[in-house]
N, C-alpha and C. Protein backbone atom coordinates (compact mmCIF):
# COMPACT_ATOMS: atom_id res chain seq x y z
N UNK A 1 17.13 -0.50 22.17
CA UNK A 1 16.14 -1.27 21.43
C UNK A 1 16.65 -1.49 20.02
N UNK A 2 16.94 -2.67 19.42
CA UNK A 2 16.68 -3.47 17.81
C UNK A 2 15.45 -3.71 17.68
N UNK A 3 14.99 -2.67 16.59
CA UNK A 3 13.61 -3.54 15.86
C UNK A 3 14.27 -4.47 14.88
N UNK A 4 13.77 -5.83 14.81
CA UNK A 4 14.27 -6.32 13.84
C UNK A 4 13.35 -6.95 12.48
N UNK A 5 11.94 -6.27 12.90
CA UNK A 5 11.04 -6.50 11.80
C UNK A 5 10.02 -5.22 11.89
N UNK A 6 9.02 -4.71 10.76
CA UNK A 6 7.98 -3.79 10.77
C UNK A 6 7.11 -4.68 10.08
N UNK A 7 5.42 -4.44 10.37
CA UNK A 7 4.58 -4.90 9.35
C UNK A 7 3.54 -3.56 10.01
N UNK A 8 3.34 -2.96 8.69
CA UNK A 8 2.03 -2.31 8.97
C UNK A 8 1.02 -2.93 9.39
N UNK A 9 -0.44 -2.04 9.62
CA UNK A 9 -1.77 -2.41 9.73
C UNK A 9 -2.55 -1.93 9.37
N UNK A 10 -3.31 -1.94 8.20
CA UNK A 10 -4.03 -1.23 7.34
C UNK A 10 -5.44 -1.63 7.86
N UNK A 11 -6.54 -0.47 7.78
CA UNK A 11 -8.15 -0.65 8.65
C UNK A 11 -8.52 -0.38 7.14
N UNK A 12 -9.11 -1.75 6.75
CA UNK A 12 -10.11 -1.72 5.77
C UNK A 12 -11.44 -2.03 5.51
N UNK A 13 -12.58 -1.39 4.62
CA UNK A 13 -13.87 -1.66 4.76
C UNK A 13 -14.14 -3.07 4.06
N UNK A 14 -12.97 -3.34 3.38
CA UNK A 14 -13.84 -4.87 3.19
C UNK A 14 -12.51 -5.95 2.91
N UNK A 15 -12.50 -6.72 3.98
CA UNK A 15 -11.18 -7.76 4.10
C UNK A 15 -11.09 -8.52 2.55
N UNK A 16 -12.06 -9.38 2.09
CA UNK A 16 -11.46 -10.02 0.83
C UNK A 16 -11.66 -8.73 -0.65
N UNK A 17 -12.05 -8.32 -0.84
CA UNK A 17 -12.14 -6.89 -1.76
C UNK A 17 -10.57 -6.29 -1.75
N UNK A 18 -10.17 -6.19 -0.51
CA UNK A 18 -8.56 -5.63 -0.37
C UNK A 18 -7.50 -6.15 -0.61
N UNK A 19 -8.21 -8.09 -0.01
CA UNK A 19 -6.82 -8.61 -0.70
C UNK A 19 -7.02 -8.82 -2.01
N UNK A 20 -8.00 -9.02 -2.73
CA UNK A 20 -7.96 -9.08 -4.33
C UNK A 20 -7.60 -7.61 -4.64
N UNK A 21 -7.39 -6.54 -4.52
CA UNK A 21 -6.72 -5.41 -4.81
C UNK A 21 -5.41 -5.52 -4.31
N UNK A 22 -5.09 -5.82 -3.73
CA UNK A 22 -3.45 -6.36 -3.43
C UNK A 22 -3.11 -7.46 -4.78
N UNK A 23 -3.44 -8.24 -4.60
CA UNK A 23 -3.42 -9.74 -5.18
C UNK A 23 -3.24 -9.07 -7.10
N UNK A 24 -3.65 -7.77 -7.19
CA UNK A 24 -3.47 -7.35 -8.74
C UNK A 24 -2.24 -6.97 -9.23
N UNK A 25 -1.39 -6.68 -8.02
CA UNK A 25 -0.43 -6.22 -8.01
C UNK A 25 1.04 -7.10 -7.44
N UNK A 26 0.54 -8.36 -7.28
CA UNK A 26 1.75 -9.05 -7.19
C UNK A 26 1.70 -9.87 -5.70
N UNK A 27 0.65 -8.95 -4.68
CA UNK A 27 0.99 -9.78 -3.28
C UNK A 27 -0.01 -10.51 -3.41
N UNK A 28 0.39 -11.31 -1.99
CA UNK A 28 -0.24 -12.94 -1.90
C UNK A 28 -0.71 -13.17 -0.69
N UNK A 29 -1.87 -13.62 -0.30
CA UNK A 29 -2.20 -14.11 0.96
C UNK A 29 -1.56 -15.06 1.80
N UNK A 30 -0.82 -14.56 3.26
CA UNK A 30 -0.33 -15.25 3.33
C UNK A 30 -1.23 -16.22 4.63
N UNK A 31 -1.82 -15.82 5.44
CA UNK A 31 -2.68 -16.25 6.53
C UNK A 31 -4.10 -15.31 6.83
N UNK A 32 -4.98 -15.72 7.15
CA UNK A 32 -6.14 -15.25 7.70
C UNK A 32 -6.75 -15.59 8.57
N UNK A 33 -7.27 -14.86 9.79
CA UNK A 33 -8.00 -15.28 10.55
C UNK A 33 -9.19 -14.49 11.18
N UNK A 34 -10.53 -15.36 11.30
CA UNK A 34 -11.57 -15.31 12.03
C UNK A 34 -12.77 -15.97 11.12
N UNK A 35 -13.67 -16.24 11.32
CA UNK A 35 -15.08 -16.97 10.65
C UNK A 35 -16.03 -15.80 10.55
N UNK A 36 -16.28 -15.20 9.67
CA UNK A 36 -15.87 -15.24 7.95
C UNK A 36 -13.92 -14.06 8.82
N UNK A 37 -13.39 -14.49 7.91
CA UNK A 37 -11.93 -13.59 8.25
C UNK A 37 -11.95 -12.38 8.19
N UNK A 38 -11.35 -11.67 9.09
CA UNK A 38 -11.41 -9.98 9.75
C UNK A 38 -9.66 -9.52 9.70
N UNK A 39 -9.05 -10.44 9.70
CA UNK A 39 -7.63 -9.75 9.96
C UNK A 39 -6.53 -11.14 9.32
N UNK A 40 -5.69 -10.44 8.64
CA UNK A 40 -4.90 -11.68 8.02
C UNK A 40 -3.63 -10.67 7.58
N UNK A 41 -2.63 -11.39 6.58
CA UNK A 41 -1.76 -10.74 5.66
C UNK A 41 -1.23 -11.05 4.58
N UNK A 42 -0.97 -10.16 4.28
CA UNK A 42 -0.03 -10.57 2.82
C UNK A 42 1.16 -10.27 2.63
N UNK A 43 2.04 -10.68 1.91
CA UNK A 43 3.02 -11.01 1.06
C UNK A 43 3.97 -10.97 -0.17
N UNK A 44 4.76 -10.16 0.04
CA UNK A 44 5.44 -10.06 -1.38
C UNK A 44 6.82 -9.77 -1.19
N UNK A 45 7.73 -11.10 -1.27
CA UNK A 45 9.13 -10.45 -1.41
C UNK A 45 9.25 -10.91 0.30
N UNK A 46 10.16 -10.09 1.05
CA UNK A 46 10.72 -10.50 2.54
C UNK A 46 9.25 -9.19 3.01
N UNK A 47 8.43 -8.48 2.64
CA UNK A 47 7.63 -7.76 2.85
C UNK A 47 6.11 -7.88 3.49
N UNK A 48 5.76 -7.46 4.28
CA UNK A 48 4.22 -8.34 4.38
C UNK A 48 3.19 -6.83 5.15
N UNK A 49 2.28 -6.75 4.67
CA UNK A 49 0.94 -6.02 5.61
C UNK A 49 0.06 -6.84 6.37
N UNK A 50 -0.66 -6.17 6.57
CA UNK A 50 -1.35 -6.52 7.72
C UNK A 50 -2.51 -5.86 7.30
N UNK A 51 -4.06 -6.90 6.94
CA UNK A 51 -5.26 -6.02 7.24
C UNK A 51 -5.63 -6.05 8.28
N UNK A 52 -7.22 -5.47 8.81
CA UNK A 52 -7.95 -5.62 9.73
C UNK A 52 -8.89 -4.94 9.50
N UNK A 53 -10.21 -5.48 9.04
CA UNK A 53 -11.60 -5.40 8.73
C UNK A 53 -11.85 -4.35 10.19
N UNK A 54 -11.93 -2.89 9.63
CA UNK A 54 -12.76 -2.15 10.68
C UNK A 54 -12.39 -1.97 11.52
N UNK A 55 -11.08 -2.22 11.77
CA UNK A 55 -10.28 -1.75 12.94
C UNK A 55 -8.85 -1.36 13.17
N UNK A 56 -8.27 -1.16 14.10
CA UNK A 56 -6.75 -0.94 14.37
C UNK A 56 -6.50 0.30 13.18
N UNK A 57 -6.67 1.39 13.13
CA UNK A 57 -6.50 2.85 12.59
C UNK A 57 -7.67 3.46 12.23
N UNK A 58 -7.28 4.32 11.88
CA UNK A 58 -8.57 5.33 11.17
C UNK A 58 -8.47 5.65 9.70
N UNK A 59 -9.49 5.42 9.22
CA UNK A 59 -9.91 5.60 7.54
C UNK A 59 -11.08 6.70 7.44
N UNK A 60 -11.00 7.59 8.46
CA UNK A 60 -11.60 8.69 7.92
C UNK A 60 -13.10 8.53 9.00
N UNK A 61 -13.13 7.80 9.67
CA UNK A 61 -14.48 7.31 10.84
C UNK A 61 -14.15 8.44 11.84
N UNK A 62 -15.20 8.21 12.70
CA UNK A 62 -15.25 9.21 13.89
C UNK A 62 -13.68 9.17 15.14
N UNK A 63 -13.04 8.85 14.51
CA UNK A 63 -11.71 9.03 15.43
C UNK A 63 -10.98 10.54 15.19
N UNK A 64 -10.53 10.83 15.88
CA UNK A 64 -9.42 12.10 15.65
C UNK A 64 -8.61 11.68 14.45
N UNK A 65 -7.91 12.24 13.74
CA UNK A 65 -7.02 11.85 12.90
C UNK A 65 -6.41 13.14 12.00
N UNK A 66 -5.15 13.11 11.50
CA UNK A 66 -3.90 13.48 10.88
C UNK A 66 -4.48 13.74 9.64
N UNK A 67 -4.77 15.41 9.17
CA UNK A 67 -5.62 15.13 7.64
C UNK A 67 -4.41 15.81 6.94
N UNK A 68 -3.12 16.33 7.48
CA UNK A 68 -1.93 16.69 6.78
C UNK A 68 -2.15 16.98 5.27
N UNK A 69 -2.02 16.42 4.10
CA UNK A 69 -1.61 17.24 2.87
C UNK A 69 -2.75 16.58 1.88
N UNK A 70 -3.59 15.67 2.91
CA UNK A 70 -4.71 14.79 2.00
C UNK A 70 -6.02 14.24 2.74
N UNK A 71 -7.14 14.07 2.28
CA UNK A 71 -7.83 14.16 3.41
C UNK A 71 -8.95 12.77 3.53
N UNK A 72 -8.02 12.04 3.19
CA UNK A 72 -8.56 10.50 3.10
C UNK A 72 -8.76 9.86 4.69
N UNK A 73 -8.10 10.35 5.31
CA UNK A 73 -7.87 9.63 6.50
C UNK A 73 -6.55 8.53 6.42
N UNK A 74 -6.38 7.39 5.53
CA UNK A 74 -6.04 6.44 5.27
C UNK A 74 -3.87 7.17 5.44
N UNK A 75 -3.45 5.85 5.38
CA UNK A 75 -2.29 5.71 5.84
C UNK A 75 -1.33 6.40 4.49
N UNK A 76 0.44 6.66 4.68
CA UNK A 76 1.05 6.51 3.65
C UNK A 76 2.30 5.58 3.97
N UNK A 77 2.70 5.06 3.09
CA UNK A 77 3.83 4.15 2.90
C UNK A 77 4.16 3.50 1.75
N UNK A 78 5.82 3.75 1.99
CA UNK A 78 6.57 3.88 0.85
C UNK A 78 6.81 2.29 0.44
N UNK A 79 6.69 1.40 -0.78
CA UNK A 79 6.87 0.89 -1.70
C UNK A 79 8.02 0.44 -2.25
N UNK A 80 9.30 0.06 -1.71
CA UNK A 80 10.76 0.24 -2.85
C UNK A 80 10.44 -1.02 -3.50
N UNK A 81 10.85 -0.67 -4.79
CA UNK A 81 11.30 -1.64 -5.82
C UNK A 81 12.85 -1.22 -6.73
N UNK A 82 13.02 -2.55 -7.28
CA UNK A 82 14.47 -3.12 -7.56
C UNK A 82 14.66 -2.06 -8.66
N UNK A 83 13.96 -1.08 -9.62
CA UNK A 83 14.62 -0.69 -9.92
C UNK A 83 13.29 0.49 -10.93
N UNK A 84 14.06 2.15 -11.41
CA UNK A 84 12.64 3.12 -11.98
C UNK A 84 12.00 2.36 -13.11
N UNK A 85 12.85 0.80 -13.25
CA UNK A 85 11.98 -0.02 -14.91
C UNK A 85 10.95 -0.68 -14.43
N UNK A 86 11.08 -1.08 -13.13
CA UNK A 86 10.29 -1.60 -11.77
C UNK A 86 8.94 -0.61 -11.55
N UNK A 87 9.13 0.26 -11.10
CA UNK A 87 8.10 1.63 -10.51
C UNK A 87 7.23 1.96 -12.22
N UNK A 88 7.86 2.01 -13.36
CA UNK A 88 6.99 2.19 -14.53
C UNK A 88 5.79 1.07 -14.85
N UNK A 89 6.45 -0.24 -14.45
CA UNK A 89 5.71 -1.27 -14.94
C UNK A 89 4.77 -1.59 -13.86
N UNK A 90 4.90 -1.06 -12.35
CA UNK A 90 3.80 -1.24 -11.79
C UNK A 90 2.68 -0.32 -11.53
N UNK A 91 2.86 0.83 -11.93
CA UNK A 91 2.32 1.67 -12.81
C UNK A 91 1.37 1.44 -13.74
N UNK A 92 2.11 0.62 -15.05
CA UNK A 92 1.35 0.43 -16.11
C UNK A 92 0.32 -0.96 -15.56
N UNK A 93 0.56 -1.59 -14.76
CA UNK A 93 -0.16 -2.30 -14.09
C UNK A 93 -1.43 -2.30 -13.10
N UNK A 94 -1.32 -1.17 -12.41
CA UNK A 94 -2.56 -0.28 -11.97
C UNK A 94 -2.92 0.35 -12.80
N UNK A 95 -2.44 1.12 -13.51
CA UNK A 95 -3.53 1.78 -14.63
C UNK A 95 -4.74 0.25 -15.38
N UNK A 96 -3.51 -0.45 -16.44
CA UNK A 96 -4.79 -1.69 -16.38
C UNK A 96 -5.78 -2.46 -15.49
N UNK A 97 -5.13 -2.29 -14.50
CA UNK A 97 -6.30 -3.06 -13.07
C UNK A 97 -7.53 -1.77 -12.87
N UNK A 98 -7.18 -0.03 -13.47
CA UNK A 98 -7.91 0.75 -13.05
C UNK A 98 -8.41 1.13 -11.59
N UNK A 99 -7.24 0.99 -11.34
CA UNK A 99 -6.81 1.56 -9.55
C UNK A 99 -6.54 3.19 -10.03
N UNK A 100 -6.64 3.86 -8.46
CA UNK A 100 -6.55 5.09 -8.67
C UNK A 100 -4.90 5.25 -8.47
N UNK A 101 -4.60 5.97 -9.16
CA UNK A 101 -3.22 7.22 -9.18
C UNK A 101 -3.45 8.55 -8.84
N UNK A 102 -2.39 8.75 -8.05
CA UNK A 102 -2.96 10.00 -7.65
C UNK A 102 -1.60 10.94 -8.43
N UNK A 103 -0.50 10.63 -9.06
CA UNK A 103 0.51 10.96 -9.44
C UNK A 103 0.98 9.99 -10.02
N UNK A 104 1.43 10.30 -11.61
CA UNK A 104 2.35 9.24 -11.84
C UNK A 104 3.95 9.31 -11.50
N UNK A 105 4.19 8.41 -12.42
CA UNK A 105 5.94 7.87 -12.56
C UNK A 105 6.74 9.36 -12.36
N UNK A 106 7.29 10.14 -11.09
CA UNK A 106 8.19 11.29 -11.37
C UNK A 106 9.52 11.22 -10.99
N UNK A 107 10.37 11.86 -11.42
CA UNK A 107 11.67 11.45 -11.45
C UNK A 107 11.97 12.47 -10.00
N UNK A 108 11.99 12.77 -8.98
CA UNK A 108 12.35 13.47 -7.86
C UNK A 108 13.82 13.81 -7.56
N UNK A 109 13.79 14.78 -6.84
CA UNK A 109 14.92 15.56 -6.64
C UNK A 109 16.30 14.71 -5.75
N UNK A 110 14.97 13.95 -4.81
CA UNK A 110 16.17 13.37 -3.85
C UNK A 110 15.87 11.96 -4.71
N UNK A 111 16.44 11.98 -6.09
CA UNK A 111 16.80 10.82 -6.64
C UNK A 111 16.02 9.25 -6.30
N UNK A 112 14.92 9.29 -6.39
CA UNK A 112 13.87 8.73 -6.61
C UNK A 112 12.84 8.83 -7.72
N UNK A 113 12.51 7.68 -8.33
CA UNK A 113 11.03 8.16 -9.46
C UNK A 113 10.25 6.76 -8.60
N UNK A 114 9.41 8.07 -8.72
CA UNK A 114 8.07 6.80 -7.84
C UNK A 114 6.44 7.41 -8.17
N UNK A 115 5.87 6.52 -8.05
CA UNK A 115 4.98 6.84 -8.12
C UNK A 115 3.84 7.09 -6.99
N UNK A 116 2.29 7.30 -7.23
CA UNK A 116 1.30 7.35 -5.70
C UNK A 116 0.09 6.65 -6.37
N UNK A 117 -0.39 5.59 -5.56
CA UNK A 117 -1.33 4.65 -5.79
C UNK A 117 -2.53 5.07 -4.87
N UNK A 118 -3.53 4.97 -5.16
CA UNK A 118 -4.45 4.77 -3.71
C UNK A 118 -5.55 3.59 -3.18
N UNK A 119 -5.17 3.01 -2.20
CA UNK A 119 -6.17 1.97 -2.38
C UNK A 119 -7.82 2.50 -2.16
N UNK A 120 -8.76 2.10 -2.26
CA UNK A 120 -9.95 2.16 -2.32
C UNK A 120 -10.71 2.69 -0.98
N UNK A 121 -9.61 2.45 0.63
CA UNK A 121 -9.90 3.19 1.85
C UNK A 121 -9.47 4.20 2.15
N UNK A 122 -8.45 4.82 0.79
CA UNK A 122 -7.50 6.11 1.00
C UNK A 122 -6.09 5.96 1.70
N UNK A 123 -5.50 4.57 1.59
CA UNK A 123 -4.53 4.17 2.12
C UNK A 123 -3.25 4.93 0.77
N UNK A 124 -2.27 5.83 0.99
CA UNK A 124 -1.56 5.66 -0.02
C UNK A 124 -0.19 5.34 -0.33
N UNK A 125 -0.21 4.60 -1.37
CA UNK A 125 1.46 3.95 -1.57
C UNK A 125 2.42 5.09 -2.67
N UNK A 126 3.68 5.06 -1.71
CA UNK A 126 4.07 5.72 -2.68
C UNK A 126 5.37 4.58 -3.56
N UNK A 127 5.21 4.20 -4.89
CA UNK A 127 5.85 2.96 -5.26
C UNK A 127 6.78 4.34 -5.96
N UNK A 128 8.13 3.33 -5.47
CA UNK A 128 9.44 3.75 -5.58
C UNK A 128 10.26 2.77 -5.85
N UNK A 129 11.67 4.19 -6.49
CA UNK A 129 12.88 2.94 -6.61
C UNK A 129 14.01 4.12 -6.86
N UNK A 130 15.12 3.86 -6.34
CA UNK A 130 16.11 4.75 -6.08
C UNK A 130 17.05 5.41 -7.97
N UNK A 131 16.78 6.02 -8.29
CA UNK A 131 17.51 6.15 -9.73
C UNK A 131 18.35 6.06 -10.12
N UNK A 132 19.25 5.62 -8.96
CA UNK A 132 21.21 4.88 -9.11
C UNK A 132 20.51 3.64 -9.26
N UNK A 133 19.51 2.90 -9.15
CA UNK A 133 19.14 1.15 -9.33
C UNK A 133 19.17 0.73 -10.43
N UNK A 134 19.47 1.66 -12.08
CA UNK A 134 19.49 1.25 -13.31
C UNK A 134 20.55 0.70 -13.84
């Protein structure tokens, strides 16, 4: 087997609320579908997610689920950007939008500084960038 593409699928409580919390940070709508819209994606770079209003994972609802090192329910996934001048400024960019952080900007061992975002369903990003990228 070649995978030759990934797109997540993020289960959120409210489809346009999420993409304007995306949309603060640089991504873009790229399609939506249903009357009023339930599932669509976005966009940034060769990159894209995937919502879905209330479905396709667990955000902490009556499903079984993985409460590992946090207990949101919600997903994690990693973020790379072009470079740690990259990971500061989107940073300083959620802080002004007043999104949650759950950690800022750290410089890590296995040569990464990244940071941890959380979206509003407990989904969390960890925005990164490799520290040879300067």
């Amino acid at each position: 087997m070649k995978v030759q593409g990934l797109t997540p699928i993020l289960n959120v409580s409210n489809f346009e609320e999420s993409f304007a919390w995306f949309e603060k940070l640089g991504w873009e709508k790229v399609w939506q579908w249903g009357e009023p819209p339930t599932f669509g994606a976005l966009g940034n770079g060769e990159s894209q997610i995937f919502l879905c209003q209330n479905c396709q994972g667990s955000r902490g609802g009556p499903l079984p689920q993985f409460t590992g090192d946090d207990e949101t329910g919600g997903v994690w996934i990693s973020w790379w950007l072009e470079s740690p001048a990259a990971v500061d400024q989107a940073y300083q960019a959620a802080i002004e939008h007043g999104m949650t952080v759950t950690m800022p900007p750290t410089d890590e061992p296995w040569s990464v500084r990244e940071f941890h975002l959380r979206h509003p369903d407990g989904h969390t990003f960890r925005v990164g960038a490799g520290l040879d990228e300067e």
